[in-house]
Protein backbone atom coordinates (compact mmCIF):
# COMPACT_ATOMS: atom_id res chain seq x y z
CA UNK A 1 0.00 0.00 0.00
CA UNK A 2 1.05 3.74 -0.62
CA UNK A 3 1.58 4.45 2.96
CA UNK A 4 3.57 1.41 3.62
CA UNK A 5 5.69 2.96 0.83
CA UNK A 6 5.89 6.26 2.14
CA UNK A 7 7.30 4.74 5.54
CA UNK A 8 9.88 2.62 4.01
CA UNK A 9 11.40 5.19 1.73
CA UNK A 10 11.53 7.48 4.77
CA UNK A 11 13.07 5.05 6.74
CA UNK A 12 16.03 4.72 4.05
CA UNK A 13 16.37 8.19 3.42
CA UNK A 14 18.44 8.82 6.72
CA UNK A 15 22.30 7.34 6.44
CA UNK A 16 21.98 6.12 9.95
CA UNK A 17 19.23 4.07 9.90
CA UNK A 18 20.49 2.80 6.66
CA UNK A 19 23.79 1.96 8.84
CA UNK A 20 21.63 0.67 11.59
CA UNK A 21 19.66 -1.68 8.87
CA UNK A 22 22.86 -2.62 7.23
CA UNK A 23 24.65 -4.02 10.46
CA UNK A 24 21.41 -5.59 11.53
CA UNK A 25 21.44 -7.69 8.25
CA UNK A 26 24.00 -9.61 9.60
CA UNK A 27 22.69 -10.98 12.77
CA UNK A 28 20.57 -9.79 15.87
CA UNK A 29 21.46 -7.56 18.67
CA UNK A 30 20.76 -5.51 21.01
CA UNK A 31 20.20 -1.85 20.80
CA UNK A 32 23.45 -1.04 22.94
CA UNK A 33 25.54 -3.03 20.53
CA UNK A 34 24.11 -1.51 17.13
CA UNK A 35 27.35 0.68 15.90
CA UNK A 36 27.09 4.85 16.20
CA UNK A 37 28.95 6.15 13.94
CA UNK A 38 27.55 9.10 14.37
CA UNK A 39 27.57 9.57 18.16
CA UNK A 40 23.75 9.71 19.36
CA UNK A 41 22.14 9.99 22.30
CA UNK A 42 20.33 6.90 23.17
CA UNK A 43 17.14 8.63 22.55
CA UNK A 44 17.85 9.41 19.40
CA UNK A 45 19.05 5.67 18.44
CA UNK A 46 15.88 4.78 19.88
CA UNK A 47 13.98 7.49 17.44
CA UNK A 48 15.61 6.32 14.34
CA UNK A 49 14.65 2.52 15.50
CA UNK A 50 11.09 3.94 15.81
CA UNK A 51 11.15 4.80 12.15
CA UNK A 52 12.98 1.88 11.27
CA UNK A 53 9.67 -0.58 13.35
CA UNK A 54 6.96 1.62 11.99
CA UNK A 55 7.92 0.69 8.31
CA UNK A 56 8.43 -2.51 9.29
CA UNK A 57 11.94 -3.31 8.61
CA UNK A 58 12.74 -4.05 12.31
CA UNK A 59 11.09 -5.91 14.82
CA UNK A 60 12.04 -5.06 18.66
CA UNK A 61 12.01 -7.14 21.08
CA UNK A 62 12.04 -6.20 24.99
CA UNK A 63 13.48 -8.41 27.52
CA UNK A 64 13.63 -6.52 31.09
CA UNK A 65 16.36 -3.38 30.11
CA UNK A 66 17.41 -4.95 26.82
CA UNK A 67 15.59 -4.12 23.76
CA UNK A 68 16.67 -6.93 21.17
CA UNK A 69 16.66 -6.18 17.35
CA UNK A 70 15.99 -7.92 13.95
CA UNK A 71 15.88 -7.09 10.50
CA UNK A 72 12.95 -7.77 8.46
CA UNK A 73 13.71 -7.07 5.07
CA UNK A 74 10.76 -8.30 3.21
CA UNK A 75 9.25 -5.17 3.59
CA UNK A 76 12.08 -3.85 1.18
CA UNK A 77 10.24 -6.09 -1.78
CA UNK A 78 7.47 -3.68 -2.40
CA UNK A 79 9.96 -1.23 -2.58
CA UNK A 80 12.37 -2.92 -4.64
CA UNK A 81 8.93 -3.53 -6.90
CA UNK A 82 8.12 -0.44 -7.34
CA UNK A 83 11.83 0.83 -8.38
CA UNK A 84 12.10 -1.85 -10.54
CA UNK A 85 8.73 -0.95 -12.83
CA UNK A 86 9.91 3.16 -12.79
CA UNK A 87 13.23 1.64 -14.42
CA UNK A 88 11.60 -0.46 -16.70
CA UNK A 89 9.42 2.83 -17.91
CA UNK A 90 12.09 4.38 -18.08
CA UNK A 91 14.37 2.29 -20.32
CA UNK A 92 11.33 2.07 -22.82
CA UNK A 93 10.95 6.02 -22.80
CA UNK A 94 14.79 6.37 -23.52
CA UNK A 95 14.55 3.48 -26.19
CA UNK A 96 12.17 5.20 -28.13
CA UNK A 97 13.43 8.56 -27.87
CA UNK A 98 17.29 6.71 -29.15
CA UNK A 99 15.07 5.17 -32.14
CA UNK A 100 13.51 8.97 -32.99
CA UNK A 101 17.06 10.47 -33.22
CA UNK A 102 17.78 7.26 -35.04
CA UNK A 103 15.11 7.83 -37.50
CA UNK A 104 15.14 11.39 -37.63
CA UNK A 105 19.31 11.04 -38.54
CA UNK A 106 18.72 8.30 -41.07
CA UNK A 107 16.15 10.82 -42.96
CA UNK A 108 18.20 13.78 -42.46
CA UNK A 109 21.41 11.49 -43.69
CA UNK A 110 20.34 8.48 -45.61
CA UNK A 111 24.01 8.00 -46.70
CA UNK A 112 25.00 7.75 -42.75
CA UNK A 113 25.65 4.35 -41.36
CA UNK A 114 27.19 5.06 -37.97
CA UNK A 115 24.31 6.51 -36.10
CA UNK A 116 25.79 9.00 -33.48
CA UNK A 117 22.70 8.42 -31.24
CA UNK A 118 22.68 4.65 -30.14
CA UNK A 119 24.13 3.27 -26.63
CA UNK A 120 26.86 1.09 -28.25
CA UNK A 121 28.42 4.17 -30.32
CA UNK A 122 28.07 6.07 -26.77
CA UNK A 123 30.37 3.24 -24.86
CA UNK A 124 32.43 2.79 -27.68
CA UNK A 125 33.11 6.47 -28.42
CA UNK A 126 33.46 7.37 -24.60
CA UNK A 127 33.66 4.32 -22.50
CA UNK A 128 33.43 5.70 -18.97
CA UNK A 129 29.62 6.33 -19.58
């Protein structure tokens, strides 16, 4: 759903919960062990935590004074959907707007066979793109 969404791409839009997500990929812990690069107050972990478990890409887990964390990363898919489909419009917007200049060269130049405006004569001619 569009909310969902909205949560997870605010979650990711801050570097340290994207830090905090990262390091929780690779196992559980607990809140006192995630790494602070950035030197926060405990409240403050705890408020970037808060928008990390609202979009639903951590689960926390109290036991007495020790709040336990896990990454839940499924969330991401929807996401990862959604980015996927705006690339795929995209690439199919570009491709015809290549096979315009393509078209529009060819009748300009009928005599031209090295079209200036496809991707292999851009990597070829300038290979760092």
């Amino acid at each position: 759903n569009e909310r969902h969404l909205d949560l997870i791409f605010h979650a990711l839009s801050d570097s340290t919960r994207r830090a905090m997500l990262s390091h929780l990929t690779k196992g559980d812990c607990n809140v006192s062990e995630l790494p602070n690069p950035f030197r926060l107050s405990k409240a403050a972990i705890s408020k970037h935590l808060g928008v990390l478990h609202r979009a639903q890409l951590v689960e926390k887990n109290k036991s007495g004074r020790k709040t336990q964390c896990v990454a839940h990363l499924e969330s991401i898919q929807e996401a990862q959907r959604l980015l996927e489909d705006l690339g795929s419009f995209w690439r199919t917007r570009l491709e015809a707007l290549e096979q315009y200049f393509n078209d529009k060269l060819k009748l300009e130049n009928p005599d031209e066979r090295q079209h200036r405006f496809t991707s292999k004569s851009r990597s070829k001619k300038n290979p760092s793109r």
